[in-house]
C-alpha atoms as a PDB file:
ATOM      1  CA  UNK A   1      95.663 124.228 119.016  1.00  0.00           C
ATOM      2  CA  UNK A   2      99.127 123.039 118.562  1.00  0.00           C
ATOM      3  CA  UNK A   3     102.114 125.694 118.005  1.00  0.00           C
ATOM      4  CA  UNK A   4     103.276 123.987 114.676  1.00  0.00           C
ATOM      5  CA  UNK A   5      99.708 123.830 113.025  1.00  0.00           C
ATOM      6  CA  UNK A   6      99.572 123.257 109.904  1.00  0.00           C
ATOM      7  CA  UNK A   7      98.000 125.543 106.735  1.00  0.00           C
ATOM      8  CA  UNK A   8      96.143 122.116 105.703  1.00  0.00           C
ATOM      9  CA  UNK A   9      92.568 121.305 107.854  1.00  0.00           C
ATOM     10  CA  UNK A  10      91.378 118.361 105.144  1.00  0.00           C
ATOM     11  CA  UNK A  11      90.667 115.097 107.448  1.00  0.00           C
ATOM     12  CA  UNK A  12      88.884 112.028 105.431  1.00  0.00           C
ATOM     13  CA  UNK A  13      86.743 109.423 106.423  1.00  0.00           C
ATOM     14  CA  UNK A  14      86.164 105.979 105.472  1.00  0.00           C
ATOM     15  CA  UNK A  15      84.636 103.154 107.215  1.00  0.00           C
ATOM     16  CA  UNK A  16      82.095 100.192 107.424  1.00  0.00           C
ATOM     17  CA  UNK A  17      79.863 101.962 109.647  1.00  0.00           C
ATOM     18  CA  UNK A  18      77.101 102.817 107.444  1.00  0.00           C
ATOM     19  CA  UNK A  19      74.400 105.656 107.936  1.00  0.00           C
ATOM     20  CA  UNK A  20      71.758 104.164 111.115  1.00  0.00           C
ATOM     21  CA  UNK A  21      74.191 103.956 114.078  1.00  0.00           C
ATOM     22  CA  UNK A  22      75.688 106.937 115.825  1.00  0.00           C
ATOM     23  CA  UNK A  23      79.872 105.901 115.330  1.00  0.00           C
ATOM     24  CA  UNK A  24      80.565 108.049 112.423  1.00  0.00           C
ATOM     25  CA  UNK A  25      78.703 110.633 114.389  1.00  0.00           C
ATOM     26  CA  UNK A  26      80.607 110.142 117.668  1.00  0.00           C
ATOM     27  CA  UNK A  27      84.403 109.955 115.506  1.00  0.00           C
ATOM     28  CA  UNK A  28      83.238 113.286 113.960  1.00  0.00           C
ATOM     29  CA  UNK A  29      82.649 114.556 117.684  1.00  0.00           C
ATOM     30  CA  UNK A  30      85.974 113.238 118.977  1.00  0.00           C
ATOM     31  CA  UNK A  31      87.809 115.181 115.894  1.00  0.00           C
ATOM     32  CA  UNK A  32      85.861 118.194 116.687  1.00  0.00           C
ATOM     33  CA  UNK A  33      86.840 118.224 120.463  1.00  0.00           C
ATOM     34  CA  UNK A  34      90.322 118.534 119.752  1.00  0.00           C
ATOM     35  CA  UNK A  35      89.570 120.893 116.710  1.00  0.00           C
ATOM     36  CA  UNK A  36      86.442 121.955 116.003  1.00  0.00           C
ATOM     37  CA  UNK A  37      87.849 123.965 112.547  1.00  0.00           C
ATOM     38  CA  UNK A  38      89.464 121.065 110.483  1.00  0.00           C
ATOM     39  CA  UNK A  39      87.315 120.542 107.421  1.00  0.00           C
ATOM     40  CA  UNK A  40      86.066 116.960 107.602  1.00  0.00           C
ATOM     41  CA  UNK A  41      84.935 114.758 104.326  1.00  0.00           C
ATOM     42  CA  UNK A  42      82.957 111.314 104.344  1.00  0.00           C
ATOM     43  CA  UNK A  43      84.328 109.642 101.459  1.00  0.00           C
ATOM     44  CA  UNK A  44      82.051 106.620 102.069  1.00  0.00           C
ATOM     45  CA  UNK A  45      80.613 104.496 104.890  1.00  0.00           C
ATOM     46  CA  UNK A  46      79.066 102.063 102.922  1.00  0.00           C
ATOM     47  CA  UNK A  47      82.019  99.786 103.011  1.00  0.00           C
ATOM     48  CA  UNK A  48      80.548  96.109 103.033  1.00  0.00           C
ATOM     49  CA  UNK A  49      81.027  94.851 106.346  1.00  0.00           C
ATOM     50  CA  UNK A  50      84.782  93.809 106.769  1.00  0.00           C
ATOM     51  CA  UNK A  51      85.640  94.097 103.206  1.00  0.00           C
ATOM     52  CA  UNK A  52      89.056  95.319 103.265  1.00  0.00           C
ATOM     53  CA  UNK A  53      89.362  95.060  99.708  1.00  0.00           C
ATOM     54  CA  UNK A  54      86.430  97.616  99.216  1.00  0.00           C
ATOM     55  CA  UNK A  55      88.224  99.891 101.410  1.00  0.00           C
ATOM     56  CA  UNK A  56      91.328  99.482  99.424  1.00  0.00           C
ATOM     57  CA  UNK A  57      89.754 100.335  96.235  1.00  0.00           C
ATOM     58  CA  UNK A  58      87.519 102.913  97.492  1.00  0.00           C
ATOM     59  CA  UNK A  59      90.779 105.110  99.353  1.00  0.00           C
ATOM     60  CA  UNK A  60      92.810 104.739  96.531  1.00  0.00           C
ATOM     61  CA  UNK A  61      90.349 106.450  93.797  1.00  0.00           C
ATOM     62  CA  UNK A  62      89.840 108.826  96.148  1.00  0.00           C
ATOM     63  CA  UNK A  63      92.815 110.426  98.085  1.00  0.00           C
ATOM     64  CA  UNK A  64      94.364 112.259  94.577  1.00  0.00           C
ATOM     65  CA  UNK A  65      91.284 114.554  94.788  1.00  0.00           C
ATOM     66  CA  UNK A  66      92.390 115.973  97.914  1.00  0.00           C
ATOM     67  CA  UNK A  67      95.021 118.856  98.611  1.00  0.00           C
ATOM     68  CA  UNK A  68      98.178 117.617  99.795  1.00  0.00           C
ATOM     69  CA  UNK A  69      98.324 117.072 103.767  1.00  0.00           C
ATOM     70  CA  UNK A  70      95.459 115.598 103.631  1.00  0.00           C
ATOM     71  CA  UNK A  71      94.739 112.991 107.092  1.00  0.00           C
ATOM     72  CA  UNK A  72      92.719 110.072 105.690  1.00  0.00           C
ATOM     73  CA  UNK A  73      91.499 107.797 108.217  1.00  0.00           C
ATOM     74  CA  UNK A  74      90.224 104.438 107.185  1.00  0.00           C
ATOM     75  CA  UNK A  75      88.035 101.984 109.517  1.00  0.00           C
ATOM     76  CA  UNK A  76      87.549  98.815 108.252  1.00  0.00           C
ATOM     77  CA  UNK A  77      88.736  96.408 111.182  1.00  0.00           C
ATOM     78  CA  UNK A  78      87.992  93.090 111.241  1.00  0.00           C
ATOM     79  CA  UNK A  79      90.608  92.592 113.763  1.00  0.00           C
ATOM     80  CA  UNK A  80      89.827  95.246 116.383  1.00  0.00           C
ATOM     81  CA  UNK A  81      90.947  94.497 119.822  1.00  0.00           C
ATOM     82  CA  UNK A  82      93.288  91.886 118.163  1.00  0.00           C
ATOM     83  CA  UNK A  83      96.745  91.779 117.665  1.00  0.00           C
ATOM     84  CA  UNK A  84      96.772  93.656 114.513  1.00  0.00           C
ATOM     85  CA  UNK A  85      98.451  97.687 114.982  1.00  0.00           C
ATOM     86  CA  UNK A  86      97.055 100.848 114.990  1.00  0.00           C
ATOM     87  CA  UNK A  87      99.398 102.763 111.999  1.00  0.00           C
ATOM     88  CA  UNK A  88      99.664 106.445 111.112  1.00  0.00           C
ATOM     89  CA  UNK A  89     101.583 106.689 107.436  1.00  0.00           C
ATOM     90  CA  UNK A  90     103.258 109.709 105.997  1.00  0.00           C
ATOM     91  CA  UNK A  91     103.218 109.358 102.228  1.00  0.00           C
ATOM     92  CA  UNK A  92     103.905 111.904  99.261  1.00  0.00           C
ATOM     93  CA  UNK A  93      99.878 113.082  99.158  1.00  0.00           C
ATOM     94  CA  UNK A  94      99.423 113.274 103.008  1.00  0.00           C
ATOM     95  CA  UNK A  95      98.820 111.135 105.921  1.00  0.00           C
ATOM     96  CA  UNK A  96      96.468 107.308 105.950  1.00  0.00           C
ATOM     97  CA  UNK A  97      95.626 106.655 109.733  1.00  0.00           C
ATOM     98  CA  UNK A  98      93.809 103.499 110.735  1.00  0.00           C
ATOM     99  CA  UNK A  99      94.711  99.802 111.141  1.00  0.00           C
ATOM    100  CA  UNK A 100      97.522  97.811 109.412  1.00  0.00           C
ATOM    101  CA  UNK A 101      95.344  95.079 107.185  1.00  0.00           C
ATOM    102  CA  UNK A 102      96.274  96.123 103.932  1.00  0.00           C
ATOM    103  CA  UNK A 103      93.699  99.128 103.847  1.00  0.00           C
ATOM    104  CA  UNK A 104      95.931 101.360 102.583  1.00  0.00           C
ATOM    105  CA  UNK A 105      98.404  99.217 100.167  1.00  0.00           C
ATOM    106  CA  UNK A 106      96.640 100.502  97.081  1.00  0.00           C
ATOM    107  CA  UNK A 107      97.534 104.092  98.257  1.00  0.00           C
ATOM    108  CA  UNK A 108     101.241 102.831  99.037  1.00  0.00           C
ATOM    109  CA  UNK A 109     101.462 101.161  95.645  1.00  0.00           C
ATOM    110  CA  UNK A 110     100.974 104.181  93.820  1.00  0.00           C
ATOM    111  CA  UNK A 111     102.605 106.722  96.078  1.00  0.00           C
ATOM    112  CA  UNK A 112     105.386 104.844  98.902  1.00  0.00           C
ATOM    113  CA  UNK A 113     104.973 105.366 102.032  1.00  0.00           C
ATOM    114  CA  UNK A 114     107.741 107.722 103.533  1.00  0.00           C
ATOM    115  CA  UNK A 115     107.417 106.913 107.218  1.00  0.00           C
ATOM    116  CA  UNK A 116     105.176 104.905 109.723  1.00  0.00           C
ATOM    117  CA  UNK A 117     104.854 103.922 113.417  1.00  0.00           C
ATOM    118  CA  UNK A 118     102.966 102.300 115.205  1.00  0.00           C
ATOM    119  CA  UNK A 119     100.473 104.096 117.292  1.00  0.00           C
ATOM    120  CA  UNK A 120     101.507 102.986 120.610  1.00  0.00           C
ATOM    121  CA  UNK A 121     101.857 106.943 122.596  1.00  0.00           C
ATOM    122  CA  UNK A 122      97.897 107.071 124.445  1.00  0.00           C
ATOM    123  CA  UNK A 123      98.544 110.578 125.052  1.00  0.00           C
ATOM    124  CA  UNK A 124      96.881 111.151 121.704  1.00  0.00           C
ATOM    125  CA  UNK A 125      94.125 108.508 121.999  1.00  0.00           C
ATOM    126  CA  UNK A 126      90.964 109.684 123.447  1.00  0.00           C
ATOM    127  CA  UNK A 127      91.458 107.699 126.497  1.00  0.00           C
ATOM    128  CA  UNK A 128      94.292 105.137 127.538  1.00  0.00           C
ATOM    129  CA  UNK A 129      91.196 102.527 128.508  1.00  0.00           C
ATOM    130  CA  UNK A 130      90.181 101.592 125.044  1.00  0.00           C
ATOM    131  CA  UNK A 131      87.416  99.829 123.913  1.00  0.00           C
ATOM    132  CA  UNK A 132      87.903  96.380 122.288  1.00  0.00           C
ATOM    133  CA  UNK A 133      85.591  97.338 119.451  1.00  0.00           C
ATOM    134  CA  UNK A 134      85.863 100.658 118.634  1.00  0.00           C
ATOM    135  CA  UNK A 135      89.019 101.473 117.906  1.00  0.00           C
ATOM    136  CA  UNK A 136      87.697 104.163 115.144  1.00  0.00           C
ATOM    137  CA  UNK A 137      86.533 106.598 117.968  1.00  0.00           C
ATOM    138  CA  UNK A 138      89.274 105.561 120.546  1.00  0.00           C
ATOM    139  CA  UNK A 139      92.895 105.579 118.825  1.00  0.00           C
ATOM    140  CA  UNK A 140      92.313 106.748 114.767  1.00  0.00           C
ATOM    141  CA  UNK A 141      89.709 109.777 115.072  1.00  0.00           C
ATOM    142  CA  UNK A 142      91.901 111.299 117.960  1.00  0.00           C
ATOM    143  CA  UNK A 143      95.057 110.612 116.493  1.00  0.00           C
ATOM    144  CA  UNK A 144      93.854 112.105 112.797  1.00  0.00           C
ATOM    145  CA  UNK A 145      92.970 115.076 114.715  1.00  0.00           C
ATOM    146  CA  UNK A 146      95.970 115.480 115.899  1.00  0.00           C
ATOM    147  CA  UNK A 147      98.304 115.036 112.725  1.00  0.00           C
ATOM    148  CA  UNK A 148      95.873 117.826 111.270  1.00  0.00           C
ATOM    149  CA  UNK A 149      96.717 119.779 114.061  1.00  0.00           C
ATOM    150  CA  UNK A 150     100.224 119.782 113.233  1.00  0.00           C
ATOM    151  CA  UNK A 151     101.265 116.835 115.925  1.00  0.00           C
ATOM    152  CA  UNK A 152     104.427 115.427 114.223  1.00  0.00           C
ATOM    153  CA  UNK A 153     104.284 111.736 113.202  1.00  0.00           C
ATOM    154  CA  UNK A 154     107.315 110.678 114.931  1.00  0.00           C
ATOM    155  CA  UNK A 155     105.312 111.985 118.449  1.00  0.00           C
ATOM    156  CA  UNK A 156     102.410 109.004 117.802  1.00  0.00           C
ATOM    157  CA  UNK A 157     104.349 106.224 118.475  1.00  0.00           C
ATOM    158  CA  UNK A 158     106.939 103.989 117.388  1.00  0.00           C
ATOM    159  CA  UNK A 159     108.721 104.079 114.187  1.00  0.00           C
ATOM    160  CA  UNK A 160     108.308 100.983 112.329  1.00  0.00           C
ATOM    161  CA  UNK A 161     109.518  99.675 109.196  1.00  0.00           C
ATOM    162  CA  UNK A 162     107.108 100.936 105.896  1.00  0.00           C
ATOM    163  CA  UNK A 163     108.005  97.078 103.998  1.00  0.00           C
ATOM    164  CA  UNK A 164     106.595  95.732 107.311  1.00  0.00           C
ATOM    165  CA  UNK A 165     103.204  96.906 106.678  1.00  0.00           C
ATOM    166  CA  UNK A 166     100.337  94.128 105.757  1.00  0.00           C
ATOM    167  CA  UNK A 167      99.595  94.271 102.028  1.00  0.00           C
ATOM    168  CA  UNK A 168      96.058  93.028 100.383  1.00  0.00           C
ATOM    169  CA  UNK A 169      97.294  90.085  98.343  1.00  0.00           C
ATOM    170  CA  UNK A 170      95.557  90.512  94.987  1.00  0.00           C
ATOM    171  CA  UNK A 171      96.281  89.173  91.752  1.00  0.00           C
ATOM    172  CA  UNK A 172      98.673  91.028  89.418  1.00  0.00           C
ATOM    173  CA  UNK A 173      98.239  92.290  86.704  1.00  0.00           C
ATOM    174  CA  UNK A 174     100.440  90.802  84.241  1.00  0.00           C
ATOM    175  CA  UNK A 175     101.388  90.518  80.244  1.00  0.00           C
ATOM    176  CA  UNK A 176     100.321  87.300  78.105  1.00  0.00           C
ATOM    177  CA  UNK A 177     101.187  86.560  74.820  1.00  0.00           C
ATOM    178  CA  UNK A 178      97.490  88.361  73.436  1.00  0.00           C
ATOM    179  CA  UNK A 179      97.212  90.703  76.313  1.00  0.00           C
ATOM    180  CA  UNK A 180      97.243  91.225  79.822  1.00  0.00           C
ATOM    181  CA  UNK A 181      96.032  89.327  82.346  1.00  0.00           C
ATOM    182  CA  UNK A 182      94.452  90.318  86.004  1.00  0.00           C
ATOM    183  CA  UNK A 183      91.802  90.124  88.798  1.00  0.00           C
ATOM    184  CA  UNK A 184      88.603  92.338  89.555  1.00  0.00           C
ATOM    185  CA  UNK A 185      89.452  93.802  92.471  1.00  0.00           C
ATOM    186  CA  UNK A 186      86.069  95.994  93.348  1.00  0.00           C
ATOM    187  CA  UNK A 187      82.311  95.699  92.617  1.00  0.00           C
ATOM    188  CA  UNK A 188      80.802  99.086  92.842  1.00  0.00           C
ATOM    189  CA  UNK A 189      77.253 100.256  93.992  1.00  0.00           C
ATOM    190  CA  UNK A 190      75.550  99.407  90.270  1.00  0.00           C
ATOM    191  CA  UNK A 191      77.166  95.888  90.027  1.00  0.00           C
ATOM    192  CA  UNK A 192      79.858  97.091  88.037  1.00  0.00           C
ATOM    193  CA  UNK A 193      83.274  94.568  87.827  1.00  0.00           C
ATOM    194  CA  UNK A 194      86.056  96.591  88.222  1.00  0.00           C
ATOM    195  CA  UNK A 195      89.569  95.079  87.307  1.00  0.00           C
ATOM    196  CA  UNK A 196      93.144  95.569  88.288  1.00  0.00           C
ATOM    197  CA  UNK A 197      94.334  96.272  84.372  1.00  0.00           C
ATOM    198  CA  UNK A 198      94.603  99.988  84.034  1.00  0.00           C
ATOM    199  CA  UNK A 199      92.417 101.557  80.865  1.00  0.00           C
ATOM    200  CA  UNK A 200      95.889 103.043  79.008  1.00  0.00           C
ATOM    201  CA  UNK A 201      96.424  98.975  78.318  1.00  0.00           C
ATOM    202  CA  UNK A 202      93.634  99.694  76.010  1.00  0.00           C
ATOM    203  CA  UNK A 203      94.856 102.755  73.921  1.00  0.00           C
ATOM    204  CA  UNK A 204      95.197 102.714  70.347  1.00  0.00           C
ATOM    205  CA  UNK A 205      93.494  98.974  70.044  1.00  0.00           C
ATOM    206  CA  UNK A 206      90.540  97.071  69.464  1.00  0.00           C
ATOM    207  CA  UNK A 207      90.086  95.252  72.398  1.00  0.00           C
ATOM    208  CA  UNK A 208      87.478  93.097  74.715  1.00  0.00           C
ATOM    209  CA  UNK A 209      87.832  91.143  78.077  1.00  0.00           C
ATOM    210  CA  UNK A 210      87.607  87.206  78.431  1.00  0.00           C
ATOM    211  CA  UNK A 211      85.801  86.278  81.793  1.00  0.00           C
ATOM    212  CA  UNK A 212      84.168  83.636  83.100  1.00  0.00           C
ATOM    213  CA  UNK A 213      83.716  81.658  79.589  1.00  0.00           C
ATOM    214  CA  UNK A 214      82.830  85.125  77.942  1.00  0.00           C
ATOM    215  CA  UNK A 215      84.615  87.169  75.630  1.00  0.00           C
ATOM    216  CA  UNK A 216      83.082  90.482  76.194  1.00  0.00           C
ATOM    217  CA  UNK A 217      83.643  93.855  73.515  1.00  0.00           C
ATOM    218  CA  UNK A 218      85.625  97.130  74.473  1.00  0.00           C
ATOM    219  CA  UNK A 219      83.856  99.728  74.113  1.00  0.00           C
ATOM    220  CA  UNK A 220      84.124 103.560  74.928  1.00  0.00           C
ATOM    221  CA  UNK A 221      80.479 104.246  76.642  1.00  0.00           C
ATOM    222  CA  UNK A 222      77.568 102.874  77.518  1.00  0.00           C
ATOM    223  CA  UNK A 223      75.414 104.095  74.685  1.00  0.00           C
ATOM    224  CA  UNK A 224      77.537 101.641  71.947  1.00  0.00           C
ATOM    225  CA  UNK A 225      75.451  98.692  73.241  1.00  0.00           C
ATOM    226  CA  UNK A 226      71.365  97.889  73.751  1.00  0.00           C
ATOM    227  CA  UNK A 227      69.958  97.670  77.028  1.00  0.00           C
ATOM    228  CA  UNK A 228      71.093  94.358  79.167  1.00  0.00           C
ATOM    229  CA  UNK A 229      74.021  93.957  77.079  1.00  0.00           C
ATOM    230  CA  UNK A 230      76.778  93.071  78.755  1.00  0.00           C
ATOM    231  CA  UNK A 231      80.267  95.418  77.865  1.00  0.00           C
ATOM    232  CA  UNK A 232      83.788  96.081  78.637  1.00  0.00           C
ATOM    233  CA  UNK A 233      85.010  99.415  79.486  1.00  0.00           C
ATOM    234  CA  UNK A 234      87.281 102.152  80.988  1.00  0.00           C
ATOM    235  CA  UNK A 235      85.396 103.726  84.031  1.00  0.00           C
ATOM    236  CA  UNK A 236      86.049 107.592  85.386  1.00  0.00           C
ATOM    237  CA  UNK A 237      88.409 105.503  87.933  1.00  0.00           C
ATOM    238  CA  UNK A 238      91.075 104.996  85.036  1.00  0.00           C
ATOM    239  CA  UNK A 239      90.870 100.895  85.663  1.00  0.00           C
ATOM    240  CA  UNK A 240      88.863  98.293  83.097  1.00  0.00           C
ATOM    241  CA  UNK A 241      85.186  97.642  84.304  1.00  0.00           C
ATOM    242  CA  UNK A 242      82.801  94.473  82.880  1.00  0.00           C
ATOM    243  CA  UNK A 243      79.234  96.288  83.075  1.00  0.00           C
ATOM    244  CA  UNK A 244      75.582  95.696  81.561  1.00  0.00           C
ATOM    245  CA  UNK A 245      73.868  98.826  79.786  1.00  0.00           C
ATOM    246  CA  UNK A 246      70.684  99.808  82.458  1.00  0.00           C
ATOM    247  CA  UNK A 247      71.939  96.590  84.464  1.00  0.00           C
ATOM    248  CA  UNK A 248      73.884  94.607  86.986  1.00  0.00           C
ATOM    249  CA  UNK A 249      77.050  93.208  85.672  1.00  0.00           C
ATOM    250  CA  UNK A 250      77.432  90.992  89.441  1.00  0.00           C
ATOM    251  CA  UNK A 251      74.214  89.632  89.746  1.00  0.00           C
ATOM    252  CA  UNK A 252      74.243  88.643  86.113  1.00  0.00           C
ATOM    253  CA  UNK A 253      77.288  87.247  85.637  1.00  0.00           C
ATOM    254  CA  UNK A 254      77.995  85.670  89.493  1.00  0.00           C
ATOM    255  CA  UNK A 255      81.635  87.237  88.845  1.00  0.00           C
ATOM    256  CA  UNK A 256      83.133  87.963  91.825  1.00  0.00           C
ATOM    257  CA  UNK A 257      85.826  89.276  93.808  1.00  0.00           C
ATOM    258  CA  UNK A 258      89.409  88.298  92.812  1.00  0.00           C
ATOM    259  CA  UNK A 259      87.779  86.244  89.623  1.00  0.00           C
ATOM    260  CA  UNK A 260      90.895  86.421  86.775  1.00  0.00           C
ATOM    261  CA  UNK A 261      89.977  88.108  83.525  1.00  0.00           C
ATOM    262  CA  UNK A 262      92.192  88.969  80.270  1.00  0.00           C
ATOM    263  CA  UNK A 263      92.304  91.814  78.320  1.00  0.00           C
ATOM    264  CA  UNK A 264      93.001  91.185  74.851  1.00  0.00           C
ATOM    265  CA  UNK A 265      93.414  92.621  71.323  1.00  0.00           C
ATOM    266  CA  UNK A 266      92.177  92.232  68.430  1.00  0.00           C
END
């Protein structure tokens, strides 16, 4: 264990992998190798496949739940083997470890990064001979371990420029003349349409959403409309959300990914 350890033990996982194959299994072995005490959390690995902007979404509800220090590693990769880096980040709530595709610019965007290199020292990778598909168990669970370990950021690799970093190019969110305007920017697990207009844009108004040729009510929970009737809302997330009472807002509606929507008032 490293001289300079840290109090913190908190590592994070997030991937694509989902739950039949062994690679979560075999990252959570590589972490424990180096040290078998850090307190490891799966925040999901039912990621669609190659969906960065799932990942995005998913990390940045996620990582203000955790004590500071905190090493989140994130493995969605579409690029692995590619010419795409391997990053370790130092921000205000911790440290995001994975590869630079834009997986962690909704963490950035609410908290900057502070520093970042590129992970190019293979004394902490698991081996110098890397596989060209697995990066996850190779470079990021052995390099997470580390930083948890109290390995200094600056000892990864090479420093690189934080505004350099790849950001997931998403609609803003923006003001209109009756309200704000935006994108949805993550469908959950229950088909729910969750927007990039945060739910304080809501506060002390009447209010609905415009989507897709609908103008759909505000409302405050589920129970204020009758079964299969579709409704605008504020989800535990803090962000707007289109959703159908006992139903499936996605299938429904065929609104997707990066649709635009408006909030307005009344």
């Amino acid at each position: 264990m490293s001289e300079n350890y840290r109090k913190q033990t908190f590592v994070t996982l997030l991937s694509d992998f989902g739950d039949r194959d062994v690679y979560v299994a075999v990252m959570k072995g590589v972490i424990a190798q180096i040290n078998p005490n850090l307190k490891v959390v799966d925040l999901t690995h039912q990621i669609p496949p190659q969906n960065i902007a799932a990942a995005r979404f998913c990390l940045m509800n996620a990582y203000l739940y955790f004590p500071e220090e905190t090493v989140h590693i994130a493995v969605v990769d579409p690029e692995v083997g590619g010419k795409r880096r391997a990053i370790a980040v130092q921000f205000a709530g911790g440290f995001l470890v994975g590869p630079d595709n834009g997986i962690f610019s909704g963490v950035l965007a609410q908290s900057p990064a502070i520093a970042a290199v590129e992970l190019t020292n293979s004394q902490y990778w698991r081996t110098p001979e890397l596989s060209k598909t697995f990066h996850g168990r190779d470079i990021f669970a052995p390099v997470g371990a580390y930083l948890a370990d109290g390995v200094s950021l600056q000892q990864l690799g090479i420093e690189i420029d934080p505004a350099s970093l790849i950001q997931m190019s998403l609609e803003n969110c923006t003001q209109t003349t009756t309200g704000w305007s935006g994108c949805i920017q993550y469908i959950d697990y229950f088909g729910n349409l969750v927007s990039n207009i945060p739910g304080d844009y809501t506060k002390g108004r009447k209010w609905g959403v415009q989507v897709g040729g609908l103008t759909i009510p505000g409302c405050n929970t589920y129970s204020e409309v009758q079964t299969g009737e579709v409704l605008a809302l504020v989800g535990s997330h803090g962000w707007v959300e289109i959703a159908i009472n006992n139903g499936n807002a996605h299938s429904k509606l065929q609104i997707n990914l990066q649709d635009p929507l408006e909030l307005i008032s009344y």
